[in-house]
N, C-alpha and C. Protein backbone atom coordinates (compact mmCIF):
# COMPACT_ATOMS: atom_id res chain seq x y z
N UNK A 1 115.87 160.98 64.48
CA UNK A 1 114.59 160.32 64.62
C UNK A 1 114.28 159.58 63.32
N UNK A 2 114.00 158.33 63.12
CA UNK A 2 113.65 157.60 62.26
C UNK A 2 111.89 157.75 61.97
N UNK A 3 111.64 158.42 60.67
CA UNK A 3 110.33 158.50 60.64
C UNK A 3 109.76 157.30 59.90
N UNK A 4 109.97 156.08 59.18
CA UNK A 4 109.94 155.34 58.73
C UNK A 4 108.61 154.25 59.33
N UNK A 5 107.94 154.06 58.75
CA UNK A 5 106.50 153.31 59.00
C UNK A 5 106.78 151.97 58.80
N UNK A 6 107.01 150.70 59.98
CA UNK A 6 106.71 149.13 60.00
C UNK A 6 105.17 148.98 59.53
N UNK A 7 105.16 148.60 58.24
CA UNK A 7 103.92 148.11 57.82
C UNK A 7 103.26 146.92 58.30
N UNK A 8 103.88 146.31 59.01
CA UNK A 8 103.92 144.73 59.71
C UNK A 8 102.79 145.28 60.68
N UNK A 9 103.65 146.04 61.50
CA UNK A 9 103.64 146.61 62.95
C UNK A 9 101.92 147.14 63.12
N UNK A 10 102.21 148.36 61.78
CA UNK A 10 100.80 149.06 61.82
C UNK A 10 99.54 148.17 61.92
N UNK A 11 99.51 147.08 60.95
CA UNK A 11 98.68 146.22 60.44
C UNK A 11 98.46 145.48 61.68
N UNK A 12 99.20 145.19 62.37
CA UNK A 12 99.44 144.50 63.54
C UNK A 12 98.65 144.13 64.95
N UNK A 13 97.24 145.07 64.94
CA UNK A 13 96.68 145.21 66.17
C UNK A 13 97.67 146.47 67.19
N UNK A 14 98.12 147.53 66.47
CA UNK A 14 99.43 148.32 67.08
C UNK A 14 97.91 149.67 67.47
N UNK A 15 98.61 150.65 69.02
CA UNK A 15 97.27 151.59 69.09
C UNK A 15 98.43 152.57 69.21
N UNK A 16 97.38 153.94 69.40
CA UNK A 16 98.42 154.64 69.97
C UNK A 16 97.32 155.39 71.10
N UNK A 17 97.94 156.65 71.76
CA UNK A 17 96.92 156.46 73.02
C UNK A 17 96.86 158.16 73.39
N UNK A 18 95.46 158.70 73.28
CA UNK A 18 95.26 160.24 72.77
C UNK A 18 94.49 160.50 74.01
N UNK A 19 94.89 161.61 74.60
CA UNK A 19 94.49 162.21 75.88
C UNK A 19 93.90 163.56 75.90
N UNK A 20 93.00 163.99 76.78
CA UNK A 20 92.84 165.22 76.63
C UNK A 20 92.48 165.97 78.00
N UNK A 21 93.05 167.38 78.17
CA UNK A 21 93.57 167.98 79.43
C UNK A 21 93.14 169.28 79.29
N UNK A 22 92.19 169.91 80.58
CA UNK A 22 92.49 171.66 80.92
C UNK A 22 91.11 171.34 80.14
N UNK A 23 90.64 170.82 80.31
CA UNK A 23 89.08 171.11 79.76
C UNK A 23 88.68 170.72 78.37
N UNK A 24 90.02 170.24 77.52
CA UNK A 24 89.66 169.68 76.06
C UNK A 24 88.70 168.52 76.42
N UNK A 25 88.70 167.73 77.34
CA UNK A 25 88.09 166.33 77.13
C UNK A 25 86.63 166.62 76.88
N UNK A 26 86.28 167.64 77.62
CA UNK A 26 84.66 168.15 77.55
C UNK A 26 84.05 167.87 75.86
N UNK A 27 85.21 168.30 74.74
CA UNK A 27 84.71 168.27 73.65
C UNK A 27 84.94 166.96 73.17
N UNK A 28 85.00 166.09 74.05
CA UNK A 28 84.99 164.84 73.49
C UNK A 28 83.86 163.80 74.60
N UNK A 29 83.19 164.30 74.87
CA UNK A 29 82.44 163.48 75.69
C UNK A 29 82.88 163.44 77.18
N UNK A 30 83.44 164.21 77.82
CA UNK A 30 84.14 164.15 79.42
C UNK A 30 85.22 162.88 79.36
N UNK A 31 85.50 162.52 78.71
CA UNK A 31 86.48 160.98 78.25
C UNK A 31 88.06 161.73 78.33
N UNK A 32 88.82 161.21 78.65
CA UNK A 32 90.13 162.23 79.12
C UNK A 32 91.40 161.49 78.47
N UNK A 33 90.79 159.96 78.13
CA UNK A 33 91.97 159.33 77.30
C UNK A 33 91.63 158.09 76.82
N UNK A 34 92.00 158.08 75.46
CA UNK A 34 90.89 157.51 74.19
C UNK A 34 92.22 156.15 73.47
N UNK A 35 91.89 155.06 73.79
CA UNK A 35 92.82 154.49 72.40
C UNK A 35 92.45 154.01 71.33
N UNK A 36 93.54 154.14 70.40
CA UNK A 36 93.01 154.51 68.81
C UNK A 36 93.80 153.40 68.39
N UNK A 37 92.95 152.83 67.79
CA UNK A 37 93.87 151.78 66.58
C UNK A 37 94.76 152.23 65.42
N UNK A 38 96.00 151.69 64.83
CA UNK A 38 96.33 152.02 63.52
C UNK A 38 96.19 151.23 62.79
N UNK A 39 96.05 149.76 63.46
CA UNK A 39 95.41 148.79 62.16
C UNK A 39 94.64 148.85 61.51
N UNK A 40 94.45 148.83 60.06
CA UNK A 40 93.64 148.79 58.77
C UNK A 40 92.99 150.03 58.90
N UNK A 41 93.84 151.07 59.65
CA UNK A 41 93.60 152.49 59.29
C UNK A 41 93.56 153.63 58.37
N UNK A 42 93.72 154.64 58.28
CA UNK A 42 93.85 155.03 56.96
C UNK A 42 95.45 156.31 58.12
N UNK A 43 95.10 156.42 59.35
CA UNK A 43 95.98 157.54 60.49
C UNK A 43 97.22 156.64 60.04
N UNK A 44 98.43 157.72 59.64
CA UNK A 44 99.55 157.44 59.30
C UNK A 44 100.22 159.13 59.80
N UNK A 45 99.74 160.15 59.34
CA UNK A 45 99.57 161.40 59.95
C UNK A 45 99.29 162.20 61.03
N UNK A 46 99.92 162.93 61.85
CA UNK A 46 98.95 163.30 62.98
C UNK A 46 97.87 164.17 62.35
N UNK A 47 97.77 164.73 61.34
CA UNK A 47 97.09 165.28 60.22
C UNK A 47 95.16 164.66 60.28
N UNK A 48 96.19 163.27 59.78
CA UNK A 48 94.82 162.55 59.46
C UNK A 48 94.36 162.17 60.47
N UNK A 49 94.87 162.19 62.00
CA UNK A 49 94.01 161.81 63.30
C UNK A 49 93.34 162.64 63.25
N UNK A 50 93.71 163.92 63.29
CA UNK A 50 92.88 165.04 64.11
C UNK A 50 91.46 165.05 63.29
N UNK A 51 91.25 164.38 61.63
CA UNK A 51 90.22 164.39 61.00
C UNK A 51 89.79 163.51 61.93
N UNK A 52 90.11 162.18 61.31
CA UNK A 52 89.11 160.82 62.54
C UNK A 52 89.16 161.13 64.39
N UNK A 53 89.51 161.70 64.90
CA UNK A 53 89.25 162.73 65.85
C UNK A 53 88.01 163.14 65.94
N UNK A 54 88.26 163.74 64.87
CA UNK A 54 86.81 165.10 64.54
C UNK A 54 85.50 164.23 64.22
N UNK A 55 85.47 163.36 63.06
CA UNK A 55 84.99 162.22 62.78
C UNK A 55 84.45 161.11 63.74
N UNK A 56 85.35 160.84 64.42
CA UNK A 56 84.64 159.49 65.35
C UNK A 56 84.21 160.03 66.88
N UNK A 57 85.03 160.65 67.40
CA UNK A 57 84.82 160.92 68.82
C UNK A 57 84.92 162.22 69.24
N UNK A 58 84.74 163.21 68.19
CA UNK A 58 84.52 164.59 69.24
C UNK A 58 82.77 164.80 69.04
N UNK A 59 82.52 164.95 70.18
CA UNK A 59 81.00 165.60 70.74
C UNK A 59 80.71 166.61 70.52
N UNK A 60 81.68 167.88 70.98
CA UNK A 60 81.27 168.93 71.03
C UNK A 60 81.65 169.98 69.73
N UNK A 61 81.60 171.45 69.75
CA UNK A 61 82.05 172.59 68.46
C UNK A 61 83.30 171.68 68.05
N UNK A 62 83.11 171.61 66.80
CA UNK A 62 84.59 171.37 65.72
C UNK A 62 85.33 172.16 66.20
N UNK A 63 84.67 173.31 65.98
CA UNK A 63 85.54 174.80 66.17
C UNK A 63 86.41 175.11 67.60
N UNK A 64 85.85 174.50 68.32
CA UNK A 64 86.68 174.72 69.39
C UNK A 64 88.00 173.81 69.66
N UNK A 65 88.37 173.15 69.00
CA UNK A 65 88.95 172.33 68.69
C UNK A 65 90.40 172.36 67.74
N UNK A 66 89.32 172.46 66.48
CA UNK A 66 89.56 172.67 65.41
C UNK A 66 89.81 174.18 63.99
N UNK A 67 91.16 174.15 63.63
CA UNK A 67 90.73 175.61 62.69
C UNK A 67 91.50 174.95 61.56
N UNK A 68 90.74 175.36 60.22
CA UNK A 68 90.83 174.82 59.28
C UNK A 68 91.98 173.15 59.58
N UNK A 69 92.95 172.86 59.18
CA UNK A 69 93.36 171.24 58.87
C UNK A 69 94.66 171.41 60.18
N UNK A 70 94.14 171.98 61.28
CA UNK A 70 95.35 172.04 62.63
C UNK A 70 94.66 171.82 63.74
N UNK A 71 95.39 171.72 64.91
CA UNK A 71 94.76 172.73 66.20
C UNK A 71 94.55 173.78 66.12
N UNK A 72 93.08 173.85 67.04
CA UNK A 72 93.33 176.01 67.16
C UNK A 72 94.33 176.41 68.20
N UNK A 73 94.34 177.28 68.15
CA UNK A 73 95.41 178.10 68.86
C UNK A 73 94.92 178.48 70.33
N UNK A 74 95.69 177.79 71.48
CA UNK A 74 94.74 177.52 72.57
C UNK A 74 94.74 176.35 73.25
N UNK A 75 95.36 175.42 72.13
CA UNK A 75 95.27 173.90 72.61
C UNK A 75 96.78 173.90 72.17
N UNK A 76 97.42 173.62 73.33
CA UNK A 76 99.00 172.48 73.42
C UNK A 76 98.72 170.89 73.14
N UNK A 77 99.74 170.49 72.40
CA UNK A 77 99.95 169.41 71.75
C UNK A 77 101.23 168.82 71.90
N UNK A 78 101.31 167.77 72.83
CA UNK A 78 102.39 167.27 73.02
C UNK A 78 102.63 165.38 72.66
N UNK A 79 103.34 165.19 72.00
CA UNK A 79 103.62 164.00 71.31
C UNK A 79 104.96 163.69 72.21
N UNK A 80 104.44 162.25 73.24
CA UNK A 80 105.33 161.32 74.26
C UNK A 80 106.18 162.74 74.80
N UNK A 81 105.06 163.52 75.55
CA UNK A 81 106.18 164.29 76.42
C UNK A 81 106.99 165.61 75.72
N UNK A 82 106.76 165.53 74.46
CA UNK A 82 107.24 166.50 73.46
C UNK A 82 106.52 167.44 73.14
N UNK A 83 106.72 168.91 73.04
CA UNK A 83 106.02 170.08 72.13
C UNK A 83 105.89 169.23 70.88
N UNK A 84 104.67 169.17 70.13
CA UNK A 84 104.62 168.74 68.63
C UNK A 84 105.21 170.17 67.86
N UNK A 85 106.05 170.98 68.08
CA UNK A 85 106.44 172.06 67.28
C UNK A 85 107.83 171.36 66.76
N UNK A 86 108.50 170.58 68.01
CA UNK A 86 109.64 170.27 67.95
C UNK A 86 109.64 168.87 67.16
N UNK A 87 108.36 168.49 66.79
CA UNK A 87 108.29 167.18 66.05
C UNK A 87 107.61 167.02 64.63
N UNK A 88 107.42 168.33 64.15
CA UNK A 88 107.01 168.13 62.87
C UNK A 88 105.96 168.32 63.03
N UNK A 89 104.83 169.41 64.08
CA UNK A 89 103.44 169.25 64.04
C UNK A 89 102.06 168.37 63.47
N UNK A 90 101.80 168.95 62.51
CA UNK A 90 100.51 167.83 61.67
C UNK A 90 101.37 167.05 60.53
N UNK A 91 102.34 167.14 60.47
CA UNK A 91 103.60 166.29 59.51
C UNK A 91 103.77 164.96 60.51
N UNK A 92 103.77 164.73 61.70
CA UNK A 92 104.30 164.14 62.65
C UNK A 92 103.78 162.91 62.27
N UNK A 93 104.38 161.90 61.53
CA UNK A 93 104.34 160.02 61.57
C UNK A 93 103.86 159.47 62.83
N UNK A 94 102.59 158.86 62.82
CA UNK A 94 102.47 158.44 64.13
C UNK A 94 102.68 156.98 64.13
N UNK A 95 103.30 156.53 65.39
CA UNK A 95 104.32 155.44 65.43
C UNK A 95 103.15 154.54 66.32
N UNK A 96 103.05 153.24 66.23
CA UNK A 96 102.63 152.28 67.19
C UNK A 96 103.41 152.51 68.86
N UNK A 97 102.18 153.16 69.86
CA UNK A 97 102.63 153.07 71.35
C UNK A 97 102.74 154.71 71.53
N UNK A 98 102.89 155.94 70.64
CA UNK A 98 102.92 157.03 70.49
C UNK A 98 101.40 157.51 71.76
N UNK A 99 101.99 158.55 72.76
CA UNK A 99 101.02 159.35 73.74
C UNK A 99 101.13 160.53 72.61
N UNK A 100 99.83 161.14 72.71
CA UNK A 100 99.65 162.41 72.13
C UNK A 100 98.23 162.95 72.98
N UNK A 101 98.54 164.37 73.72
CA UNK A 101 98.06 164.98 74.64
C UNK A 101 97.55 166.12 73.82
N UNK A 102 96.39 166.32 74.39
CA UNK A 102 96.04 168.14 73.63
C UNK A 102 95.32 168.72 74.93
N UNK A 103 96.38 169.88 75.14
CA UNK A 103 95.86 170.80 76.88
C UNK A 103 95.55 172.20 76.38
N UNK A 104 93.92 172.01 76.38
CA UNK A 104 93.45 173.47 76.84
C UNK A 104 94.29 174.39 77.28
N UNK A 105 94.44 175.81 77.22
CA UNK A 105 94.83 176.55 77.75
C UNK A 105 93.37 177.62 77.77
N UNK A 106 92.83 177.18 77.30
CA UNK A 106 91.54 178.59 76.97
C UNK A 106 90.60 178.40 77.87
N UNK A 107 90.40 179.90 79.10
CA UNK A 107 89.53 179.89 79.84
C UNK A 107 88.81 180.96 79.93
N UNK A 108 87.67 180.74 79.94
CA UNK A 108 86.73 181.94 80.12
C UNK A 108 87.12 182.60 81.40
N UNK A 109 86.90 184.17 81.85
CA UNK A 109 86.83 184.68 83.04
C UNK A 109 85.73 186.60 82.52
């Protein structure tokens, strides 16, 4: 896998395209799939999304979401179809055209 950043590309009007499943979307306004610019961004990180995440478009508890600088534990994260375990988690380069999914698993009963 080439992790290598087109600075052209980024700058470019390039998005990438963030979804949310199993009840995450709730903490974002009932919105189920969001696109995000990387032009004249600062998101180079999946790291630094999950801040501007937190920052621009989540509605609801940080916390439910969020534990200290990750996902909490509870929420699957899959990058184009991929476990993000198998991709370098919050290390993960995010590329122009990149799907990145986060699925609830946490249900009350």
């Amino acid at each position: 896998m080439d992790d290598s950043i087109d600075e052209e590309v980024i700058s470019g009007g390039s998005t990438i395209t963030v979804e949310f499943s199993g009840g995450a979307e709730t903490l974002f306004g009932g919105v189920k799939e969001h696109i995000v610019p990387l032009d004249g961004s600062k998101i180079v990180l999946l790291e630094e999304m999950l801040r501007w995440l937190r920052d621009n478009l989540l509605t609801g508890d940080a916390n439910l979401f969020l534990q200290e600088n990750t996902v909490r534990p509870g929420i699957l994260v899959m990058i184009n179809d991929t476990d993000w375990d198998l991709m370098g988690e919050t290390e993960y380069i995010l590329q122009p055209g990149d799907h990145v999914l986060f699925i609830s698993t946490l249900h009350g009963g």
